[in-house]
PDB file of N, CA and C in Angstrom:
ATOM      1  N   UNK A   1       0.836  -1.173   0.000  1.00  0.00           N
ATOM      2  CA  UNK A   1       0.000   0.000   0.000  1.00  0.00           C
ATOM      3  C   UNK A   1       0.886   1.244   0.000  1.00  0.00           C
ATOM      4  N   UNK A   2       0.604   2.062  -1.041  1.00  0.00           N
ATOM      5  CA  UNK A   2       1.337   3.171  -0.739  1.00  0.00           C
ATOM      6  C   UNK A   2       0.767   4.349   0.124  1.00  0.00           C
ATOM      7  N   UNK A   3       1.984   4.913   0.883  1.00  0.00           N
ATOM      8  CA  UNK A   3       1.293   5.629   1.811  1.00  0.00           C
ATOM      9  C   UNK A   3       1.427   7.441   1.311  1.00  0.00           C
ATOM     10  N   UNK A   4       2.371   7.507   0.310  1.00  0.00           N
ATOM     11  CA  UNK A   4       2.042   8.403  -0.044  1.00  0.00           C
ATOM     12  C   UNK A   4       0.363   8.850  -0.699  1.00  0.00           C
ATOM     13  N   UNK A   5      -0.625   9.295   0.114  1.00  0.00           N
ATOM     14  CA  UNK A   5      -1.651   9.681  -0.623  1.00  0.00           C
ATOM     15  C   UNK A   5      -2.546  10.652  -0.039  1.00  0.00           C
ATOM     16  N   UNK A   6      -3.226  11.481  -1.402  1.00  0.00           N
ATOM     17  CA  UNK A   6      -3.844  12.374  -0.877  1.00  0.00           C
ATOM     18  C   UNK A   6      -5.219  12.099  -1.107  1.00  0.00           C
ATOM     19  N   UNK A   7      -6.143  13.242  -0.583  1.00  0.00           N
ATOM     20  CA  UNK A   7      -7.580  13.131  -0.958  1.00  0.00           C
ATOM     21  C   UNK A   7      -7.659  13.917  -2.321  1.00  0.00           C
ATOM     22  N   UNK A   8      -8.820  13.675  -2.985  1.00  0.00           N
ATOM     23  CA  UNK A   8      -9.061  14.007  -4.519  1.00  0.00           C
ATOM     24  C   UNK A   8      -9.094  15.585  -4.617  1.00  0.00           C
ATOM     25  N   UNK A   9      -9.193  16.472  -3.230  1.00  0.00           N
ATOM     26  CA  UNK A   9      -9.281  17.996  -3.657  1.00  0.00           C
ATOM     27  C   UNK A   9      -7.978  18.560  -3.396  1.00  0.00           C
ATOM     28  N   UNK A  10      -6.716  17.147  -2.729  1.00  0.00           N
ATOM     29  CA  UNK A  10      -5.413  17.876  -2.525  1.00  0.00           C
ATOM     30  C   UNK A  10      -5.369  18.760  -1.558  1.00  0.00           C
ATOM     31  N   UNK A  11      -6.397  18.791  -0.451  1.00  0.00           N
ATOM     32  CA  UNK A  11      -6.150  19.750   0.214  1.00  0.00           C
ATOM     33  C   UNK A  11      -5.351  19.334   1.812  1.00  0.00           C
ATOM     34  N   UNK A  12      -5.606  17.466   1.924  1.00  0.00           N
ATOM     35  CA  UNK A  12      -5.079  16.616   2.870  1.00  0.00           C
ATOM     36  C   UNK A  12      -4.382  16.064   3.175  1.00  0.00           C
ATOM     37  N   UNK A  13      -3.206  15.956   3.414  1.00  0.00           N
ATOM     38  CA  UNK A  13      -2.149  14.787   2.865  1.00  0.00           C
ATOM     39  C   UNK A  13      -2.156  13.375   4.196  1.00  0.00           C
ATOM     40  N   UNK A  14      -1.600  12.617   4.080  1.00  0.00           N
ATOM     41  CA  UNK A  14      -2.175  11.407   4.823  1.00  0.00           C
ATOM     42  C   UNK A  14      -1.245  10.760   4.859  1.00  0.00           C
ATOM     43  N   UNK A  15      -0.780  10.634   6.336  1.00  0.00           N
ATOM     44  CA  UNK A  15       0.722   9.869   6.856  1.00  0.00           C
ATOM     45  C   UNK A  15       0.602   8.714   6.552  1.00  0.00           C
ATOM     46  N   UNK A  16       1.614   7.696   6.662  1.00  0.00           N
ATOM     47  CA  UNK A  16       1.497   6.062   6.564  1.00  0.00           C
ATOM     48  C   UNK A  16       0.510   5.267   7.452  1.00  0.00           C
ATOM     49  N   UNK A  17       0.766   6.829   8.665  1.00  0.00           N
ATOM     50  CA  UNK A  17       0.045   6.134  10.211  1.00  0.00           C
ATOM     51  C   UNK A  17      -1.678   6.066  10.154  1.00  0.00           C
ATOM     52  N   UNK A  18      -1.928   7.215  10.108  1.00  0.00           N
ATOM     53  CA  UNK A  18      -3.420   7.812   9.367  1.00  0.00           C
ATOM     54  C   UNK A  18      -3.828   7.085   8.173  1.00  0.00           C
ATOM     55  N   UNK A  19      -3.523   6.429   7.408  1.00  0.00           N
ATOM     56  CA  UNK A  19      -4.017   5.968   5.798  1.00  0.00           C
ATOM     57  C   UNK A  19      -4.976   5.034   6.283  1.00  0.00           C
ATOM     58  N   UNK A  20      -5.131   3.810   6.930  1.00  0.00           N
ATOM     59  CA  UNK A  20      -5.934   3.078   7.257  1.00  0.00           C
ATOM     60  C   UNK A  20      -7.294   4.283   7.653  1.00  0.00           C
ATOM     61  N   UNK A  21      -7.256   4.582   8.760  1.00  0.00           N
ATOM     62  CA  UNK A  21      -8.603   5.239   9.279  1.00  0.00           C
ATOM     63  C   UNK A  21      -8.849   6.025   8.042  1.00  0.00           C
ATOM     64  N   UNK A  22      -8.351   7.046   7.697  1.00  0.00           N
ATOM     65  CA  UNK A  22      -8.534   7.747   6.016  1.00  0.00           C
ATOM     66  C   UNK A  22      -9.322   7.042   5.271  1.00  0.00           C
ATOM     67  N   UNK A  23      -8.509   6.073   4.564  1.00  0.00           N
ATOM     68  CA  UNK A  23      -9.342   5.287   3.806  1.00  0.00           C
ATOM     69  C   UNK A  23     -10.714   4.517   4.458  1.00  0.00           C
ATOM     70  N   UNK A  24     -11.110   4.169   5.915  1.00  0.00           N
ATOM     71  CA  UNK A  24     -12.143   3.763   6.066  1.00  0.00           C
ATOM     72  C   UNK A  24     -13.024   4.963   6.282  1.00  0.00           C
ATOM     73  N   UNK A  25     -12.696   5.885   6.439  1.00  0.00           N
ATOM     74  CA  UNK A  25     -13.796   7.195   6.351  1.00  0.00           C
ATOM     75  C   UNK A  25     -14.004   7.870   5.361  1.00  0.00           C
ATOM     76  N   UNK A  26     -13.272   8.182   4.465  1.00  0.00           N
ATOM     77  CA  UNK A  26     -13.100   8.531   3.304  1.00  0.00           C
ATOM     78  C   UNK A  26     -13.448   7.536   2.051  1.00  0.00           C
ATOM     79  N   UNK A  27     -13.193   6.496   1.630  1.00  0.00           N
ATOM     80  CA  UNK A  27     -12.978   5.880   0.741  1.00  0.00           C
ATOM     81  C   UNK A  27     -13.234   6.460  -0.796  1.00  0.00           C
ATOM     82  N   UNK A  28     -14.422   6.352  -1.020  1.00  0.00           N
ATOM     83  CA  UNK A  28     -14.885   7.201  -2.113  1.00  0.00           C
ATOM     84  C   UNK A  28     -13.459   8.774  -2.390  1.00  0.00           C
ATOM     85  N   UNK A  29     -12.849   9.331  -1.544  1.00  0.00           N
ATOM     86  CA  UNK A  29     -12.003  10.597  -1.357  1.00  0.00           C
ATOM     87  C   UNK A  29     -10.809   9.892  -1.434  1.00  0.00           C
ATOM     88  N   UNK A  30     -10.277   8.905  -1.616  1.00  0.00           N
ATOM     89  CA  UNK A  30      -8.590   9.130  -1.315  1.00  0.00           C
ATOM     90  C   UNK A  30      -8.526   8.612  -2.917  1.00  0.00           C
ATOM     91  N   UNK A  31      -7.353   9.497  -3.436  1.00  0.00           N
ATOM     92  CA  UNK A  31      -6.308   9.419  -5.229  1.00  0.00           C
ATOM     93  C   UNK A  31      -5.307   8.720  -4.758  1.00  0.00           C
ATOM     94  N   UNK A  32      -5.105   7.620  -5.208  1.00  0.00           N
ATOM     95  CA  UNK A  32      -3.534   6.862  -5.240  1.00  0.00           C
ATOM     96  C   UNK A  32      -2.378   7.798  -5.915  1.00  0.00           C
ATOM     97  N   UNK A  33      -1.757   8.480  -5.480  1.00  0.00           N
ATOM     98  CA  UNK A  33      -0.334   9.247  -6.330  1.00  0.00           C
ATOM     99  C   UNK A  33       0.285   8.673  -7.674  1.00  0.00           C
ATOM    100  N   UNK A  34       0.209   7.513  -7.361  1.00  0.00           N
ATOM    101  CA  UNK A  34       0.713   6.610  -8.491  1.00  0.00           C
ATOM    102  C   UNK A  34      -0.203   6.616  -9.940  1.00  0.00           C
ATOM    103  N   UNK A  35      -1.586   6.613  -9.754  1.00  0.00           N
ATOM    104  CA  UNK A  35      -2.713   6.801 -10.534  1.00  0.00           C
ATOM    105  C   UNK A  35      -2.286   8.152 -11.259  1.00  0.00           C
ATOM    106  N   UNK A  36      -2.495   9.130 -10.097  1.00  0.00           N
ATOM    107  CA  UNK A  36      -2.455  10.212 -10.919  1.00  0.00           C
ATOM    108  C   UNK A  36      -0.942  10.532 -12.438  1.00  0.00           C
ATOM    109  N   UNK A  37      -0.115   9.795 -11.268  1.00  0.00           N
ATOM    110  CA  UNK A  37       1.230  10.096 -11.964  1.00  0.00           C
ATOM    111  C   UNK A  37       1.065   9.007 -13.636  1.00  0.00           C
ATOM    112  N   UNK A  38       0.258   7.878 -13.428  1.00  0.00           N
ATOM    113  CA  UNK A  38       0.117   7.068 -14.688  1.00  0.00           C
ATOM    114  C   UNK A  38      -0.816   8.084 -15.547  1.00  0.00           C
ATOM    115  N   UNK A  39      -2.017   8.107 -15.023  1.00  0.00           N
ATOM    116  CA  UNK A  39      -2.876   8.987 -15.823  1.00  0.00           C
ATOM    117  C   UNK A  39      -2.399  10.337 -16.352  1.00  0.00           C
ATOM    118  N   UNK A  40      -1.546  11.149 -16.086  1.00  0.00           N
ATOM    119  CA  UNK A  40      -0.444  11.926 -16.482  1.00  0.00           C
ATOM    120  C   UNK A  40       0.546  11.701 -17.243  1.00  0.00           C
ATOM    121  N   UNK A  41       1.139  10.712 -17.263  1.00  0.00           N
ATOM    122  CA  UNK A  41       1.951  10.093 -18.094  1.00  0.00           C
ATOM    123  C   UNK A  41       0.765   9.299 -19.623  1.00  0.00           C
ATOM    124  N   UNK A  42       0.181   8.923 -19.561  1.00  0.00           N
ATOM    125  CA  UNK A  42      -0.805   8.640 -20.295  1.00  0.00           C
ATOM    126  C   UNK A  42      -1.282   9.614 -21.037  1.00  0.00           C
ATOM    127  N   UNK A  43      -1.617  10.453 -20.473  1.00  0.00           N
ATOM    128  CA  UNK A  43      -2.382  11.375 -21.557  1.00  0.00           C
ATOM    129  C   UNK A  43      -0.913  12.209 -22.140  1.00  0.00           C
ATOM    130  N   UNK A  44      -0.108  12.624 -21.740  1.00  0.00           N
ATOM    131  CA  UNK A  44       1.134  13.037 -22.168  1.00  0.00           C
ATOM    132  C   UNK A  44       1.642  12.253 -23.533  1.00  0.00           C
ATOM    133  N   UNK A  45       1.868  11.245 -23.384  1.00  0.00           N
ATOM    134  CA  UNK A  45       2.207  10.035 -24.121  1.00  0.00           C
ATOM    135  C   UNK A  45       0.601  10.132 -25.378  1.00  0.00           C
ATOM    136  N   UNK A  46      -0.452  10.367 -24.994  1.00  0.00           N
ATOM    137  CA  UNK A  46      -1.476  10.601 -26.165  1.00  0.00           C
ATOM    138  C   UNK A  46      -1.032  11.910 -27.043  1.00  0.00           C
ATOM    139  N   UNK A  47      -1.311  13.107 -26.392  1.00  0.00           N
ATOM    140  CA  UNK A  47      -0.409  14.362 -26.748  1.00  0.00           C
ATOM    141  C   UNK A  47       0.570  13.595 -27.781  1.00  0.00           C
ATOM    142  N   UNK A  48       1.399  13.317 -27.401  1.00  0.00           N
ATOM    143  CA  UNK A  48       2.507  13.361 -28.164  1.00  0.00           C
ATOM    144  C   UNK A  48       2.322  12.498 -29.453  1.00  0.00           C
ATOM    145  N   UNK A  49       1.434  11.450 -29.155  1.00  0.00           N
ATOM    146  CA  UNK A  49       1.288  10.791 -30.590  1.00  0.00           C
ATOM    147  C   UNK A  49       0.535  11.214 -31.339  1.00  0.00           C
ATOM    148  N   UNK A  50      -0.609  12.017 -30.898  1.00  0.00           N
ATOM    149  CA  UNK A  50      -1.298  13.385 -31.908  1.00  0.00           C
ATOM    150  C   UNK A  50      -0.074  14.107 -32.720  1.00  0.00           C
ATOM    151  N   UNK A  51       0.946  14.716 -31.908  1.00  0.00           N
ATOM    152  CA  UNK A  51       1.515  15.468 -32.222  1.00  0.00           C
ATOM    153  C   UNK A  51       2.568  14.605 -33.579  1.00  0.00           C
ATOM    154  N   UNK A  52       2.752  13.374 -33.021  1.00  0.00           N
ATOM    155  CA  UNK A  52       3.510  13.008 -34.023  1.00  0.00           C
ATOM    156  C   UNK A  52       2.622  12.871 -35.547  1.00  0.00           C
ATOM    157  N   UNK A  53       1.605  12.174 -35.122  1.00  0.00           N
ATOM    158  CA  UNK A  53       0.818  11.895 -36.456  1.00  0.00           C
ATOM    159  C   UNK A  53       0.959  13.208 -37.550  1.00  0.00           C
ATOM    160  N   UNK A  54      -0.056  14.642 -36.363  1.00  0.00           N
ATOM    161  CA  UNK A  54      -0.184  15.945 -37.577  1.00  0.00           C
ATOM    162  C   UNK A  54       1.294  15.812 -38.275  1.00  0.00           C
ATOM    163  N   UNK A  55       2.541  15.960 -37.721  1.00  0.00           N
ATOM    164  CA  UNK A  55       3.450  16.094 -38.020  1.00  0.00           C
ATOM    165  C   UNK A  55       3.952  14.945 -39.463  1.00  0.00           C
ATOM    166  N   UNK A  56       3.562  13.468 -38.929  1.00  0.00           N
ATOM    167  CA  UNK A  56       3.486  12.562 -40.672  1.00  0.00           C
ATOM    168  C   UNK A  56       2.651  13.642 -41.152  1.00  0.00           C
ATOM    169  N   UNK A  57       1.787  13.506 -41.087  1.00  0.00           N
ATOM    170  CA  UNK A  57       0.798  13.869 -41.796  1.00  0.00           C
ATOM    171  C   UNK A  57       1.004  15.429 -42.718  1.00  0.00           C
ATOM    172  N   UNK A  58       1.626  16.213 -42.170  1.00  0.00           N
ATOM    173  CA  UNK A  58       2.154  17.446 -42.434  1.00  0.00           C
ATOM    174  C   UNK A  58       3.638  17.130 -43.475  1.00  0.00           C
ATOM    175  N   UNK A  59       3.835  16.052 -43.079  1.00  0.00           N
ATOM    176  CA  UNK A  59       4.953  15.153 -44.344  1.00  0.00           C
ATOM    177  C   UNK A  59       4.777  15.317 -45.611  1.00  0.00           C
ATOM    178  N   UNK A  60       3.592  14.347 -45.206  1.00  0.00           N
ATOM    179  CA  UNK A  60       3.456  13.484 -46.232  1.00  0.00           C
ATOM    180  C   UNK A  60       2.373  14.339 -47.598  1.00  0.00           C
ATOM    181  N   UNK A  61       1.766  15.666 -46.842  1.00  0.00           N
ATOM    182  CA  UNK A  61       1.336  16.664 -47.556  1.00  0.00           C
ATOM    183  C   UNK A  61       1.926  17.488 -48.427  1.00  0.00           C
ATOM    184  N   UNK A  62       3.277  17.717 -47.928  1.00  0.00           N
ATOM    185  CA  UNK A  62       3.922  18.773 -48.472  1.00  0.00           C
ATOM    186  C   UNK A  62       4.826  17.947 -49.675  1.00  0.00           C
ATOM    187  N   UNK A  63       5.184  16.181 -49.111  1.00  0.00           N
ATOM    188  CA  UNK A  63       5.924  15.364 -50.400  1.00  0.00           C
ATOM    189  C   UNK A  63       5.464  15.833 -51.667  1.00  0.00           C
ATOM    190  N   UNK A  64       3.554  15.308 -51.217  1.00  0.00           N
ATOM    191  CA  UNK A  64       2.544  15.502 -52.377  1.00  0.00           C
ATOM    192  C   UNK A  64       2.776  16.461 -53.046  1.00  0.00           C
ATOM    193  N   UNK A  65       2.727  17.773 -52.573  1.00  0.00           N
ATOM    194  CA  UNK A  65       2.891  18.929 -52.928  1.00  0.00           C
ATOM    195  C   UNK A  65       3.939  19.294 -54.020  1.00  0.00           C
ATOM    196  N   UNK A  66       4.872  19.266 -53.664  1.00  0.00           N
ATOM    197  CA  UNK A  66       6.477  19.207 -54.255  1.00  0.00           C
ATOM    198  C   UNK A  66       6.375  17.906 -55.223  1.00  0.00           C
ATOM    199  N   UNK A  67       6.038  16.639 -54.902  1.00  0.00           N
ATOM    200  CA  UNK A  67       5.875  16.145 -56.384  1.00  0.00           C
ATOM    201  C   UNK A  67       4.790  16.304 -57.570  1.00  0.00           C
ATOM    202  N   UNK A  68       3.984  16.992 -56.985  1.00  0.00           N
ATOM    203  CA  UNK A  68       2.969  17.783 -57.741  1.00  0.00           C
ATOM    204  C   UNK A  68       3.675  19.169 -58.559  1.00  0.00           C
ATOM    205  N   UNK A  69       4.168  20.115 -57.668  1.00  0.00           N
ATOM    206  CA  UNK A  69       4.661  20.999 -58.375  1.00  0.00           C
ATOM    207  C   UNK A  69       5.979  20.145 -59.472  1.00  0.00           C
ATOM    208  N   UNK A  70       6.694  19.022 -59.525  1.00  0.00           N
ATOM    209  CA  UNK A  70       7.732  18.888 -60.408  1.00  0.00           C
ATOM    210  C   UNK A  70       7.214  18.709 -61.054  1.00  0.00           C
ATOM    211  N   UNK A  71       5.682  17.685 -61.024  1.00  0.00           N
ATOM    212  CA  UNK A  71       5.195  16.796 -62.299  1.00  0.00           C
ATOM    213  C   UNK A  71       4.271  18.442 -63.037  1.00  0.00           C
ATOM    214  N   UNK A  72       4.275  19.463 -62.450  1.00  0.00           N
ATOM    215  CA  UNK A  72       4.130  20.661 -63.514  1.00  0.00           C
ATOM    216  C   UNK A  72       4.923  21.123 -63.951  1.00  0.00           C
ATOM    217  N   UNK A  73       6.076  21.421 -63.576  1.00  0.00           N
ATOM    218  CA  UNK A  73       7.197  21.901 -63.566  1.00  0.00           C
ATOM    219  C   UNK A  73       7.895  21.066 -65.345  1.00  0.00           C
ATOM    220  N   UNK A  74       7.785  19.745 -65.082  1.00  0.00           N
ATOM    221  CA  UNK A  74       8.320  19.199 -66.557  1.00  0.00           C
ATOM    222  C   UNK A  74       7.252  19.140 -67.768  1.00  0.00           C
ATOM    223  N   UNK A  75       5.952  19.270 -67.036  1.00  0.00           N
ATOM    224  CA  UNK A  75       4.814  19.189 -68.335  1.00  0.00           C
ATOM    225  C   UNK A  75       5.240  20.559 -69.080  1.00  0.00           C
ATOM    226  N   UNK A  76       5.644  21.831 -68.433  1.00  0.00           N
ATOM    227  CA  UNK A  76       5.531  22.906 -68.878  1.00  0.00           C
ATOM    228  C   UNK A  76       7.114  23.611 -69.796  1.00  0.00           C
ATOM    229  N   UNK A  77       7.997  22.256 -69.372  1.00  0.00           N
ATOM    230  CA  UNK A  77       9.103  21.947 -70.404  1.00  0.00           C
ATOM    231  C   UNK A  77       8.725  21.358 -71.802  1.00  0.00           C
TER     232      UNK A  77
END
């Protein structure tokens, strides 16, 4: 059990000693740290693969582009 943990508004923090009674009065109220830190890392890690995709994607537009402009470029030779 980790004892690092807080309640969901962050306003409580909760010793190793205290976590038992906490959690039986609270339950529904206590965030595992670890959760938050995955779910943070998670959506970060989503972010970034958005970011990578626009970025193919912003590639693979502009290839088009540029082999579009050559294949005018020699018709007009």
């Amino acid at each position: 059990m980790n004892p690092f943990l807080h309640t969901a508004n962050h306003t409580e923090i909760a010793n190793p000693w205290d976590f038992r009674k906490l959690q039986q009065e609270q339950p529904h109220r206590i965030v595992n740290v670890d959760q938050e830190i995955f779910l943070f890392t998670s959506l970060f890690c989503v972010l970034c693969l958005c970011c990578l995709l626009q970025l193919v994607i912003l590639a693979i537009i502009l290839i088009l582009k540029r082999r579009k402009k050559k294949a005018t470029d020699c018709d007009r030779t």
